[in-house]
C-alpha atoms as a PDB file:
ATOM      1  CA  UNK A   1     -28.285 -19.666  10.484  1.00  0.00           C
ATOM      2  CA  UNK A   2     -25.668 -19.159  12.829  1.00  0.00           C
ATOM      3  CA  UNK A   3     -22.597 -16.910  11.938  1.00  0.00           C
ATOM      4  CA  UNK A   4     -19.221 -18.509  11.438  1.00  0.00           C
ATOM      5  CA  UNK A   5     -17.213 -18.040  14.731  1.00  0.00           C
ATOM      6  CA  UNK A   6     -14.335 -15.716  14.271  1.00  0.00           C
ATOM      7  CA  UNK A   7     -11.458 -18.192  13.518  1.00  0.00           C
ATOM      8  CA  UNK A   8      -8.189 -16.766  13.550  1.00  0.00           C
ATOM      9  CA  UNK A   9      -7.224 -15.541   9.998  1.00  0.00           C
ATOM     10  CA  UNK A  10      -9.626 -16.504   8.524  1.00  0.00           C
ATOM     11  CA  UNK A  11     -10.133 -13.842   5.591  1.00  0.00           C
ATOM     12  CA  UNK A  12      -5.971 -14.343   4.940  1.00  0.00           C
ATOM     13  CA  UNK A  13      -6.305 -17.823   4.664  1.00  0.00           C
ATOM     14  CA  UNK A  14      -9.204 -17.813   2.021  1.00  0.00           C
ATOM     15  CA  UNK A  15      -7.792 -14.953   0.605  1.00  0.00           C
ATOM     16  CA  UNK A  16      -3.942 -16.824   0.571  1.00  0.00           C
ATOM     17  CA  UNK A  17      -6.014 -19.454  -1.408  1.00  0.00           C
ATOM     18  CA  UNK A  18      -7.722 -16.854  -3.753  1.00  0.00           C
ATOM     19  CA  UNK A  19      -4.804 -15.492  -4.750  1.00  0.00           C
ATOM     20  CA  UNK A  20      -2.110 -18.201  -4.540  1.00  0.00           C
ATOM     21  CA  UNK A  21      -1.561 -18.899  -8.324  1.00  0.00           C
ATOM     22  CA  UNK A  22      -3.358 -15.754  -9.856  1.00  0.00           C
ATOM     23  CA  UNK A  23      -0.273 -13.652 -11.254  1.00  0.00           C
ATOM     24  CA  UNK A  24      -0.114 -14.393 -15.108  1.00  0.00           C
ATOM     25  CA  UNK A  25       3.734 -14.226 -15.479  1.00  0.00           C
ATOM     26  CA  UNK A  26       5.410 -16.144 -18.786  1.00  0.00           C
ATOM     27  CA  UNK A  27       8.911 -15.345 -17.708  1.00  0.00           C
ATOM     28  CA  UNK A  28       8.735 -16.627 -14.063  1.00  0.00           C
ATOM     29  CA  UNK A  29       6.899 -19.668 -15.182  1.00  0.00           C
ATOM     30  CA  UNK A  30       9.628 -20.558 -17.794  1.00  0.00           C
ATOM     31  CA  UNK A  31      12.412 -19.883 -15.178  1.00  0.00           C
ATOM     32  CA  UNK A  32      10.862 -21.884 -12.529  1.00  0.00           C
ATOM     33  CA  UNK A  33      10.701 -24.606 -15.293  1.00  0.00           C
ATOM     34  CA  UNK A  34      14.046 -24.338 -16.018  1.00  0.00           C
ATOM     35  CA  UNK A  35      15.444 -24.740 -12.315  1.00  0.00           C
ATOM     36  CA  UNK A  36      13.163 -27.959 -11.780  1.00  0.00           C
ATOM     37  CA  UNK A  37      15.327 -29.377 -14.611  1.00  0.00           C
ATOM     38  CA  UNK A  38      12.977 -29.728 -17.333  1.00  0.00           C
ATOM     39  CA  UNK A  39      13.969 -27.614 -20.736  1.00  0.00           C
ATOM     40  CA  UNK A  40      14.120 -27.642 -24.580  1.00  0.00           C
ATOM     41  CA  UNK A  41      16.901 -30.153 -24.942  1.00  0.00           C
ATOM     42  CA  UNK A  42      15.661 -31.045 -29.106  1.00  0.00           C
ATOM     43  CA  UNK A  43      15.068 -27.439 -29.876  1.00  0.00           C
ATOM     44  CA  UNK A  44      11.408 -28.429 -30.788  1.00  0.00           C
ATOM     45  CA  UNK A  45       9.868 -25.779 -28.837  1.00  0.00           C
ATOM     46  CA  UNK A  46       8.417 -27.998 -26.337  1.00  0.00           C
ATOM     47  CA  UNK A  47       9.961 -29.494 -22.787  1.00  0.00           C
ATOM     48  CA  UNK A  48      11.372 -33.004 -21.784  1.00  0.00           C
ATOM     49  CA  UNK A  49      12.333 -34.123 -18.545  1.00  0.00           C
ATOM     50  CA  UNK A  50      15.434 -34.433 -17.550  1.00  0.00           C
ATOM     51  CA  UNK A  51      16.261 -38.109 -19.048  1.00  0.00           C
ATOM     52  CA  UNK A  52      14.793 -36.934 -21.992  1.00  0.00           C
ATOM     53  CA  UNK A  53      11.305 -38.079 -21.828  1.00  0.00           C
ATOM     54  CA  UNK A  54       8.897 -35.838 -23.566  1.00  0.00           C
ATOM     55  CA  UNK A  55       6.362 -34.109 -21.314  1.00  0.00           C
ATOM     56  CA  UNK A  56       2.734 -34.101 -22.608  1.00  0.00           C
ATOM     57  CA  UNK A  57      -0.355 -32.889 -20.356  1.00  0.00           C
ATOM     58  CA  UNK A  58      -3.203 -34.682 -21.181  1.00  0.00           C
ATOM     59  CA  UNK A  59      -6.827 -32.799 -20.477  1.00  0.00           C
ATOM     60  CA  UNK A  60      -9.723 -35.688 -20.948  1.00  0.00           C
ATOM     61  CA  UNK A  61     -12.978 -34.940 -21.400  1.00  0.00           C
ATOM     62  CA  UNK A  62     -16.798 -36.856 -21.992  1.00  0.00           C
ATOM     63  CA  UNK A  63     -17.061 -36.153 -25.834  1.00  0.00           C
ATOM     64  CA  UNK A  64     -20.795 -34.464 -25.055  1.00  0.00           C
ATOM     65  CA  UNK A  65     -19.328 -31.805 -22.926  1.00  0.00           C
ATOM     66  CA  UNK A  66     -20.248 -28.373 -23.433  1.00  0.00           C
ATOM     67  CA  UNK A  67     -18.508 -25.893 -25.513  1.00  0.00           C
ATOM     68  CA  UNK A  68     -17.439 -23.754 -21.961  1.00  0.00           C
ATOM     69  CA  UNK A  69     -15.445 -26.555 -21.232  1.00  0.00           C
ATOM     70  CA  UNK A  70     -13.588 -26.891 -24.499  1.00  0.00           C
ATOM     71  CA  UNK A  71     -13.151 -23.287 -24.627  1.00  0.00           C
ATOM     72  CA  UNK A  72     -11.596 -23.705 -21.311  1.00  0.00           C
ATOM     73  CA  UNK A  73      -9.532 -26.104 -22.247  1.00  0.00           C
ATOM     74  CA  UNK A  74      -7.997 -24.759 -25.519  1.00  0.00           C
ATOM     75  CA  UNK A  75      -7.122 -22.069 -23.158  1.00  0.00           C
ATOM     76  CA  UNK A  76      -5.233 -23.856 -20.675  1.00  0.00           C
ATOM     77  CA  UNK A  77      -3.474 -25.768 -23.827  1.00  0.00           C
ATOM     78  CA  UNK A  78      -2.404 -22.222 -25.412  1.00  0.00           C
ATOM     79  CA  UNK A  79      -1.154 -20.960 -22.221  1.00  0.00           C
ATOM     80  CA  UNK A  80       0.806 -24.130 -21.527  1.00  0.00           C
ATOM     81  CA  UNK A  81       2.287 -24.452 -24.467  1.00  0.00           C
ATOM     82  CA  UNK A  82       3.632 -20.140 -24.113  1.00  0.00           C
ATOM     83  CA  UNK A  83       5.960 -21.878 -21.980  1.00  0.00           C
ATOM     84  CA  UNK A  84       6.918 -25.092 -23.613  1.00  0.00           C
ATOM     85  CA  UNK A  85       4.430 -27.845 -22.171  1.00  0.00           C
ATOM     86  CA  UNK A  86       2.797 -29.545 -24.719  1.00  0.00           C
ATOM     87  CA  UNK A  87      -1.061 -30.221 -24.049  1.00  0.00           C
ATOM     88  CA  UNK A  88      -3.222 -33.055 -25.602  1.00  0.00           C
ATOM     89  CA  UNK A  89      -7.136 -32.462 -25.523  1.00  0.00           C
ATOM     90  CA  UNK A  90      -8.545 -35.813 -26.031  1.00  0.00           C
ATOM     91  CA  UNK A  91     -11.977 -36.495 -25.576  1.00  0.00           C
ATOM     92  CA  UNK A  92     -13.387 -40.250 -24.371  1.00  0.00           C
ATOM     93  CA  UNK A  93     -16.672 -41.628 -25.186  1.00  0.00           C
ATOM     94  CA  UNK A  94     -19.553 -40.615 -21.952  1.00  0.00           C
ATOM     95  CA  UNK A  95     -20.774 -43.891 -21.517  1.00  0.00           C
ATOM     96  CA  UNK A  96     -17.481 -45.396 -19.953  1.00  0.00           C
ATOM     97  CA  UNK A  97     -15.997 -41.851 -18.878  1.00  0.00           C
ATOM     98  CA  UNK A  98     -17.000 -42.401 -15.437  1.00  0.00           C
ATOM     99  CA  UNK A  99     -15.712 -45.747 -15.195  1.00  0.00           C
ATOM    100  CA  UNK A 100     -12.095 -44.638 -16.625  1.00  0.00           C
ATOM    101  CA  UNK A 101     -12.063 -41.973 -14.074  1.00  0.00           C
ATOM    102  CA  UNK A 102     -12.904 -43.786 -11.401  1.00  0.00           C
ATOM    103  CA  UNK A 103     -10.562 -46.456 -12.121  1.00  0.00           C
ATOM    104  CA  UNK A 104      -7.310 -43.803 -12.131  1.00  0.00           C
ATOM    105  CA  UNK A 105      -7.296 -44.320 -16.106  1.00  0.00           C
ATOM    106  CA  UNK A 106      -7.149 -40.423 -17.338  1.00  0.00           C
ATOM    107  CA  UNK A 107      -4.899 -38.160 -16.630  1.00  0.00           C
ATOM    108  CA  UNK A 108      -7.364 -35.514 -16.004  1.00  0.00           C
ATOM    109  CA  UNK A 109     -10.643 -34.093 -15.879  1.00  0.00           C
ATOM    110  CA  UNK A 110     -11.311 -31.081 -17.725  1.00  0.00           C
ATOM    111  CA  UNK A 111     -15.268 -31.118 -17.753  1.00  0.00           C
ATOM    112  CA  UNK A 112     -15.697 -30.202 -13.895  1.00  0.00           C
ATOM    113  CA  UNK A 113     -17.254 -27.137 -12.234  1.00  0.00           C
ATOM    114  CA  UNK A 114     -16.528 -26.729  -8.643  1.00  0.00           C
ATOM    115  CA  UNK A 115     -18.885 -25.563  -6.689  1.00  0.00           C
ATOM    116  CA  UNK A 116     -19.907 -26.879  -2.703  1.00  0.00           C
ATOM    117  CA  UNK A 117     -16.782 -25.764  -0.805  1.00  0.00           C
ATOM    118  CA  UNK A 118     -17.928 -26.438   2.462  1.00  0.00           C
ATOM    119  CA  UNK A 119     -16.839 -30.222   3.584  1.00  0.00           C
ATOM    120  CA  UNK A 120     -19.355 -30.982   6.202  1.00  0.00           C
ATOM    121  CA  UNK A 121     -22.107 -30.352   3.669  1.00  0.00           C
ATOM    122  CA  UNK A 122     -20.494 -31.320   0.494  1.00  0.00           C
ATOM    123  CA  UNK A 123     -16.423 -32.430   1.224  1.00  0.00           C
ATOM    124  CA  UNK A 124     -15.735 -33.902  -2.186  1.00  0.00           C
ATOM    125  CA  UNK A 125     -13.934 -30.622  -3.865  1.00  0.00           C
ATOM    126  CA  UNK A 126     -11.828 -30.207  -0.713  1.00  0.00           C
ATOM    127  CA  UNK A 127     -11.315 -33.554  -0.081  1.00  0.00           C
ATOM    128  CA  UNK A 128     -10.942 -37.325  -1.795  1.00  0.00           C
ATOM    129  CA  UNK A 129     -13.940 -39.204  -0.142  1.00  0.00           C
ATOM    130  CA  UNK A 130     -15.268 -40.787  -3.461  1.00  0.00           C
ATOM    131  CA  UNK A 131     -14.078 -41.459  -6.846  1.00  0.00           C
ATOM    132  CA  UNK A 132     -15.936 -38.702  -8.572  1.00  0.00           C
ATOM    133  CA  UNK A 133     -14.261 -35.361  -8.238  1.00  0.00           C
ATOM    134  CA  UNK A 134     -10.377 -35.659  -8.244  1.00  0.00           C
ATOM    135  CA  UNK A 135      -7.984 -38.129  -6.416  1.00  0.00           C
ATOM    136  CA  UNK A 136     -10.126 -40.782  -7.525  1.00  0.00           C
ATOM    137  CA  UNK A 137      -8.130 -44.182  -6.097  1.00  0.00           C
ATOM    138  CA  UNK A 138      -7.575 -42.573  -2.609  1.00  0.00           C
ATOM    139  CA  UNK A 139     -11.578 -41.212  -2.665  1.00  0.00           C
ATOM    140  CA  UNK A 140     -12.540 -44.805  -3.604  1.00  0.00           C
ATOM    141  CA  UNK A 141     -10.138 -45.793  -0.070  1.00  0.00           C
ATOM    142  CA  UNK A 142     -12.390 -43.480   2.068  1.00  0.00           C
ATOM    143  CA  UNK A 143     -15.745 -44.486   0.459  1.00  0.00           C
ATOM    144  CA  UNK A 144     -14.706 -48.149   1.228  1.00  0.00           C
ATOM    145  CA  UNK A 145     -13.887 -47.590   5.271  1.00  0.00           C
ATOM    146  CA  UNK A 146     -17.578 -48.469   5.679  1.00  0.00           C
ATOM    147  CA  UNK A 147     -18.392 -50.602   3.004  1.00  0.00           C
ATOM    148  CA  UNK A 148     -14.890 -52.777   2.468  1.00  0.00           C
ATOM    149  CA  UNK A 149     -12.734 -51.909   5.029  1.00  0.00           C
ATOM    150  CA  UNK A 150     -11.526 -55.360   5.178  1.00  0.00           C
ATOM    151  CA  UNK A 151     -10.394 -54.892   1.980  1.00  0.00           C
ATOM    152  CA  UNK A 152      -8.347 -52.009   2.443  1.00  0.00           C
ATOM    153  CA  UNK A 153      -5.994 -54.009   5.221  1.00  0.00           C
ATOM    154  CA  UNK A 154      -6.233 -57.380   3.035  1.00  0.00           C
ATOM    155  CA  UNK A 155      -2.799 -58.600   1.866  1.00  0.00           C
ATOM    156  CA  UNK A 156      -3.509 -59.936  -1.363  1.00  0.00           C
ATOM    157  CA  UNK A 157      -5.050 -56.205  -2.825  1.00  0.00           C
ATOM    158  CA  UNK A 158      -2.301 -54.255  -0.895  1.00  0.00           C
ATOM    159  CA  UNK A 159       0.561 -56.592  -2.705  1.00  0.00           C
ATOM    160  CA  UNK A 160      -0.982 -55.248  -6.120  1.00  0.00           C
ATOM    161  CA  UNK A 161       0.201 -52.193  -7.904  1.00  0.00           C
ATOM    162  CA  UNK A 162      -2.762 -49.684  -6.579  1.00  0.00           C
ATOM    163  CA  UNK A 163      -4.749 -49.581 -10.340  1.00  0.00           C
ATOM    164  CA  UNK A 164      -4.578 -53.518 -10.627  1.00  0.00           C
ATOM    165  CA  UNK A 165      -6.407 -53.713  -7.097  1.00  0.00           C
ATOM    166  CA  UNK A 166     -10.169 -54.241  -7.188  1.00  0.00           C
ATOM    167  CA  UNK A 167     -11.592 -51.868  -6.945  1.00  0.00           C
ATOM    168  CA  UNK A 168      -8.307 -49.583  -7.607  1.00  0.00           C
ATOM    169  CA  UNK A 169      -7.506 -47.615  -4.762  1.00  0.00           C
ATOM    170  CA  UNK A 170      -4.738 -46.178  -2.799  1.00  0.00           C
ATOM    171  CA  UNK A 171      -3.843 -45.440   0.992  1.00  0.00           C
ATOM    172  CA  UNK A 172      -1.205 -43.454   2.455  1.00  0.00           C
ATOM    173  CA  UNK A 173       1.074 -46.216   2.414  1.00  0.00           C
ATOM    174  CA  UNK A 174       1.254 -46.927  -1.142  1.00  0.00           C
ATOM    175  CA  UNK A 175       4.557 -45.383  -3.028  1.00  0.00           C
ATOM    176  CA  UNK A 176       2.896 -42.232  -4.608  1.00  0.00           C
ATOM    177  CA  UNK A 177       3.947 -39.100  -4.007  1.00  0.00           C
ATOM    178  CA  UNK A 178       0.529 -37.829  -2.661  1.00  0.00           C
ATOM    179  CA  UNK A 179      -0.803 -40.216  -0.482  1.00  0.00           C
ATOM    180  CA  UNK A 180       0.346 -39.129   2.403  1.00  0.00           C
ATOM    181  CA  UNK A 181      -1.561 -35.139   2.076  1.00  0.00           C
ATOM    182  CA  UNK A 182      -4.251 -36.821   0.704  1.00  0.00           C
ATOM    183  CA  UNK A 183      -4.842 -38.849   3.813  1.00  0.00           C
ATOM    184  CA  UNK A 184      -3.843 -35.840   5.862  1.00  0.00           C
ATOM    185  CA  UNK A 185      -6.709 -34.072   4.082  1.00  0.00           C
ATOM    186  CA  UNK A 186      -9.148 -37.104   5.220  1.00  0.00           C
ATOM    187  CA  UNK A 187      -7.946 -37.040   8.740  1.00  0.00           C
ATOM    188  CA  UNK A 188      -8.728 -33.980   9.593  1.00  0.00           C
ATOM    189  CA  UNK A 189     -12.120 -33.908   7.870  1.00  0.00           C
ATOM    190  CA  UNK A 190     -12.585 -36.875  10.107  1.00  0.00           C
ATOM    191  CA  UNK A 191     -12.043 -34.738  12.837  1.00  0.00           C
ATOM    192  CA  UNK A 192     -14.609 -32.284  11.863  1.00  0.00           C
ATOM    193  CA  UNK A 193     -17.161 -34.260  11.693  1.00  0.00           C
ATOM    194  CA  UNK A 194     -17.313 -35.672  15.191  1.00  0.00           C
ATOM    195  CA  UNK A 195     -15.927 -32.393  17.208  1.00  0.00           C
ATOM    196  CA  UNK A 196     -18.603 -30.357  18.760  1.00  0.00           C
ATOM    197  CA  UNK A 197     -16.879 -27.454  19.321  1.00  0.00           C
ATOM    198  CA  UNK A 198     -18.048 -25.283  17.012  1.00  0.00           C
ATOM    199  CA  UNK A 199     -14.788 -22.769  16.670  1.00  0.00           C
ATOM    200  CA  UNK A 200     -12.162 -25.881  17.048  1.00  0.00           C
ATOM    201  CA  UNK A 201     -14.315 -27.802  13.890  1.00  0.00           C
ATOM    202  CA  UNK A 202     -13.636 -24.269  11.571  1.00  0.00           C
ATOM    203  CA  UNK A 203     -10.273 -24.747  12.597  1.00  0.00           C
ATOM    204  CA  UNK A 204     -10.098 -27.544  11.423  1.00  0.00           C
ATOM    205  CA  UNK A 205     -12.109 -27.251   7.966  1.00  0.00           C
ATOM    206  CA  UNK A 206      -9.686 -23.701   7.685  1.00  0.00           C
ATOM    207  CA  UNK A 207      -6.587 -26.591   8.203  1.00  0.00           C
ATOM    208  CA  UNK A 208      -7.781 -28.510   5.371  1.00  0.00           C
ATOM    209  CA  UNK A 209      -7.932 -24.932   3.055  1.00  0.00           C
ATOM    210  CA  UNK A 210      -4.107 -24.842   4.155  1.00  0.00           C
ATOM    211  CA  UNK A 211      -3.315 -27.954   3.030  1.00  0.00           C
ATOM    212  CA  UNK A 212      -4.490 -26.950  -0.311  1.00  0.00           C
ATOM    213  CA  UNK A 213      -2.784 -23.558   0.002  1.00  0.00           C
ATOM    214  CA  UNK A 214       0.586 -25.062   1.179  1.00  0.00           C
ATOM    215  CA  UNK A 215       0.611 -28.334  -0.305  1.00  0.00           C
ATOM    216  CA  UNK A 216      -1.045 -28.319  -3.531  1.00  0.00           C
ATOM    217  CA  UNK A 217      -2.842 -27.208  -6.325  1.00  0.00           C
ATOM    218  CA  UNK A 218      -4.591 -30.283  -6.523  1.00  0.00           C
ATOM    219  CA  UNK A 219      -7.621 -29.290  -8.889  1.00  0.00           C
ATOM    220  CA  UNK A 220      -7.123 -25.915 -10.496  1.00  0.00           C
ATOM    221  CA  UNK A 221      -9.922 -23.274 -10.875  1.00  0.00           C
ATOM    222  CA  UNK A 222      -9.811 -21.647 -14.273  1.00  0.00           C
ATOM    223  CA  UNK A 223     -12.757 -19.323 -14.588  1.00  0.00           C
ATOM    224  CA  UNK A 224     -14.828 -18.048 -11.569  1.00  0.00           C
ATOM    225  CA  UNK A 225     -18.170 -16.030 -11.234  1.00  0.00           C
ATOM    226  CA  UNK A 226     -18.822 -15.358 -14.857  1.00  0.00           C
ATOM    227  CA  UNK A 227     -22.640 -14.511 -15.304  1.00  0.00           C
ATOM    228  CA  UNK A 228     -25.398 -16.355 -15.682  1.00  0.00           C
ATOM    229  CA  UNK A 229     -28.304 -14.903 -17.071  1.00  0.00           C
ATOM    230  CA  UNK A 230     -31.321 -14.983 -15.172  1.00  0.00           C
ATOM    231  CA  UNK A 231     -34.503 -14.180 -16.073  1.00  0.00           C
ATOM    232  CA  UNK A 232     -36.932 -11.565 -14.452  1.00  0.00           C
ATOM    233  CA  UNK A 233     -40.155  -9.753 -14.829  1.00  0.00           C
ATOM    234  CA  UNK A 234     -39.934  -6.306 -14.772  1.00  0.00           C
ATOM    235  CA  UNK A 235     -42.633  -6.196 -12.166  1.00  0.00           C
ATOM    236  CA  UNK A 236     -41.223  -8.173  -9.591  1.00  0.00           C
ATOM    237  CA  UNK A 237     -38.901  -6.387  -6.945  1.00  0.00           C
ATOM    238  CA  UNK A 238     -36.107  -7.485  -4.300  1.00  0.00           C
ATOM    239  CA  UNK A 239     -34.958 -10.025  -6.092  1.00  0.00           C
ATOM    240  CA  UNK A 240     -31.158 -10.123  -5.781  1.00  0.00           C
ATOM    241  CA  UNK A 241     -28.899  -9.181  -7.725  1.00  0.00           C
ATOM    242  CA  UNK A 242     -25.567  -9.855  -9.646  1.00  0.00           C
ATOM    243  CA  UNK A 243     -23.582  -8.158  -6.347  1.00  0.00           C
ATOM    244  CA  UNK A 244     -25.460 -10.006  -3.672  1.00  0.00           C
ATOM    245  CA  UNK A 245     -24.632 -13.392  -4.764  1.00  0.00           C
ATOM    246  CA  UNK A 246     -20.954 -13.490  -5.423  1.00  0.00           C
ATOM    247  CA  UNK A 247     -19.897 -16.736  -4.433  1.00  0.00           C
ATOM    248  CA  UNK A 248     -15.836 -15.871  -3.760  1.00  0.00           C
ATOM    249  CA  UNK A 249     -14.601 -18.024  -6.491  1.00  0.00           C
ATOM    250  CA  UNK A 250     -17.124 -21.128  -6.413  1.00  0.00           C
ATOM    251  CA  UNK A 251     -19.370 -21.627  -9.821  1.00  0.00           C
ATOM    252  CA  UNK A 252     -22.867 -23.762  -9.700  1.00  0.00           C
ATOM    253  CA  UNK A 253     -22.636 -25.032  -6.180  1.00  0.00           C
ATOM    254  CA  UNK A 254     -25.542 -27.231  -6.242  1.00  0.00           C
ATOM    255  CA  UNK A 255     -26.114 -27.811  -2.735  1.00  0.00           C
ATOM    256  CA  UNK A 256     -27.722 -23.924  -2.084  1.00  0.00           C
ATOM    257  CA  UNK A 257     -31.513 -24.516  -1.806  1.00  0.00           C
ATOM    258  CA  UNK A 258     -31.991 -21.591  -4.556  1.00  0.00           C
ATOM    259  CA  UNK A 259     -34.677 -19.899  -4.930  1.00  0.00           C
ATOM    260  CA  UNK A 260     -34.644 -20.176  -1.027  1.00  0.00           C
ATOM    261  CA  UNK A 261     -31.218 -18.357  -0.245  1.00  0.00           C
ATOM    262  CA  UNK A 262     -32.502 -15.517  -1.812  1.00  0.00           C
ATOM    263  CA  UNK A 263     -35.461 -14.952   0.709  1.00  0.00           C
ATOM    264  CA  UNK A 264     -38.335 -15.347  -1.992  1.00  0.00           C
ATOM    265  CA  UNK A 265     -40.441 -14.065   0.802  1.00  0.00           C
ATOM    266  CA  UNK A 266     -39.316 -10.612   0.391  1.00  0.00           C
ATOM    267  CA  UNK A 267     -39.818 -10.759  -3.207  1.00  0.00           C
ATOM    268  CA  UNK A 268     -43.110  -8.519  -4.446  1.00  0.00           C
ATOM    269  CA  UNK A 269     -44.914  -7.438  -7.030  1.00  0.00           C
ATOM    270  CA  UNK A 270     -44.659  -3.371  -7.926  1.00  0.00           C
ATOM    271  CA  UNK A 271     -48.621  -3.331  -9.128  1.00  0.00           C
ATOM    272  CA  UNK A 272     -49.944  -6.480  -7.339  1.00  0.00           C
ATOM    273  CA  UNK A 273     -53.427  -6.229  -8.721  1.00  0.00           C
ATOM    274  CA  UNK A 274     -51.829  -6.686 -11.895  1.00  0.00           C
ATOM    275  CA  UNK A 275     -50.948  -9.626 -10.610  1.00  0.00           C
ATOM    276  CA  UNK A 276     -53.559 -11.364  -8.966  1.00  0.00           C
ATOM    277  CA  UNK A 277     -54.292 -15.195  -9.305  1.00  0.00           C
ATOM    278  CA  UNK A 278     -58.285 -15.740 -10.013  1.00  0.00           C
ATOM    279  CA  UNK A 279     -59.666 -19.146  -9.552  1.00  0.00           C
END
């Protein structure tokens, strides 16, 4: 495998994006709430906007999840509500989950682990090209530039409020407040793809980490590189451990080729003729 060309700043920008929202601060989070306008105007402990609306946060989730994403869940509700958001965890029935989310239905997914950060091989985390990750309508738009692109341009879907279309979708010129960084964000993986420049394509995928960094959070990670437990025989050596395979904030990506990252060819045996295999 090659090595990654030295792109300028590189280690700031990943660690700008590391550490962008990781200070735990109460105080600063209920001032910054009260400058954008939205307080306790009932006295019920809990924020409206500022015509009065009541704010609720709504984390969906497939009713078969696993408990690690409840958990994670509860604790984004109790940290929300330390600062006056109110948070609804509702779960949905799996077999039509999918189609909800795809569809722009939910208000969010709380059942996702984000792993495969790097777009050429795996762009969905970083970027809307399909339905399934986050940004569902405008990754629907991108999957359908090859498969429906007449679609996209035809008069009769674009006149439609963007969830009544079929299939729902957006583009940068609908009247959402995103559009326009999400297809930003598709440009420039466009780019990517078809420059053969090696150093001017990491620019480009480093550009798309800024737009996350300067324009977002779009998806937020909760809980990174807690352990998994792996299992080993005592006799075997050189297998890797908990230090070597830090993934810098990433959890499950499932693109790796494991066991084949790790080299298995430099595993061995301490007392191989303990372990010998005899017809």
């Amino acid at each position: 495998m090659r090595p990654l060309p030295a792109v300028a700043g590189r280690k700031e920008i990943y660690q700008q994006w590391r550490d962008a929202w990781l200070e735990y601060d109460v105080d600063k989070a209920k001032q910054l709430l009260d400058e954008a306008g939205v307080k306790d105007t009932d006295g019920d402990g809990f924020r409206e906007f500022p015509d009065g609306g009541k704010i609720t946060l709504q984390l969906d989730y497939p009713a078969d999840t696993s408990k690690e994403h409840i958990s994670k869940s509860q604790q984004l509700k109790r940290d929300w509500e330390a600062v006056g958001i109110a948070v609804r965890i509702l779960p949905s029935a799996p077999t039509t989950f999918g189609d909800r989310w795809g569809r722009g239905d939910m208000f969010a997914h709380a059942a996702w682990e984000v792993g495969d950060c790097q777009p050429l091989l795996y762009a969905g985390w970083v970027v809307p090209v399909a339905p399934d990750h986050w940004a569902p309508l405008h990754g629907t738009a991108y999957s359908m530039k090859l498969s429906a692109p007449d679609t996209l341009t035809s008069k009769s879907q674009l006149d439609k409020p963007p969830w009544k279309r079929n299939p729902p979708f957006a583009v940068a010129a609908d009247d959402l407040p995103l559009s326009p960084v999400f297809t930003k964000l598709q440009g420039l993986l466009d780019q990517a793809r078809v420059e053969t420049d090696t150093t001017k394509q990491m620019s480009l995928l480093w550009d798309i980490y800024k737009v996350h960094i300067d324009e977002g959070p779009f998806f937020y990670g909760i809980v990174n590189n807690y352990p998994r437990p792996v299992v080993q025989h005592p006799d075997l050596r050189n297998n890797p451990r908990r230090e070597n395979l830090a993934l810098g904030g990433w959890t499950n990506p499932w693109f790796l080729p494991a066991p084949a990252t790790y080299d298995p060819e430099t595993f061995y045996w301490d007392n191989p003729d303990s372990h010998k295999i005899t017809a």
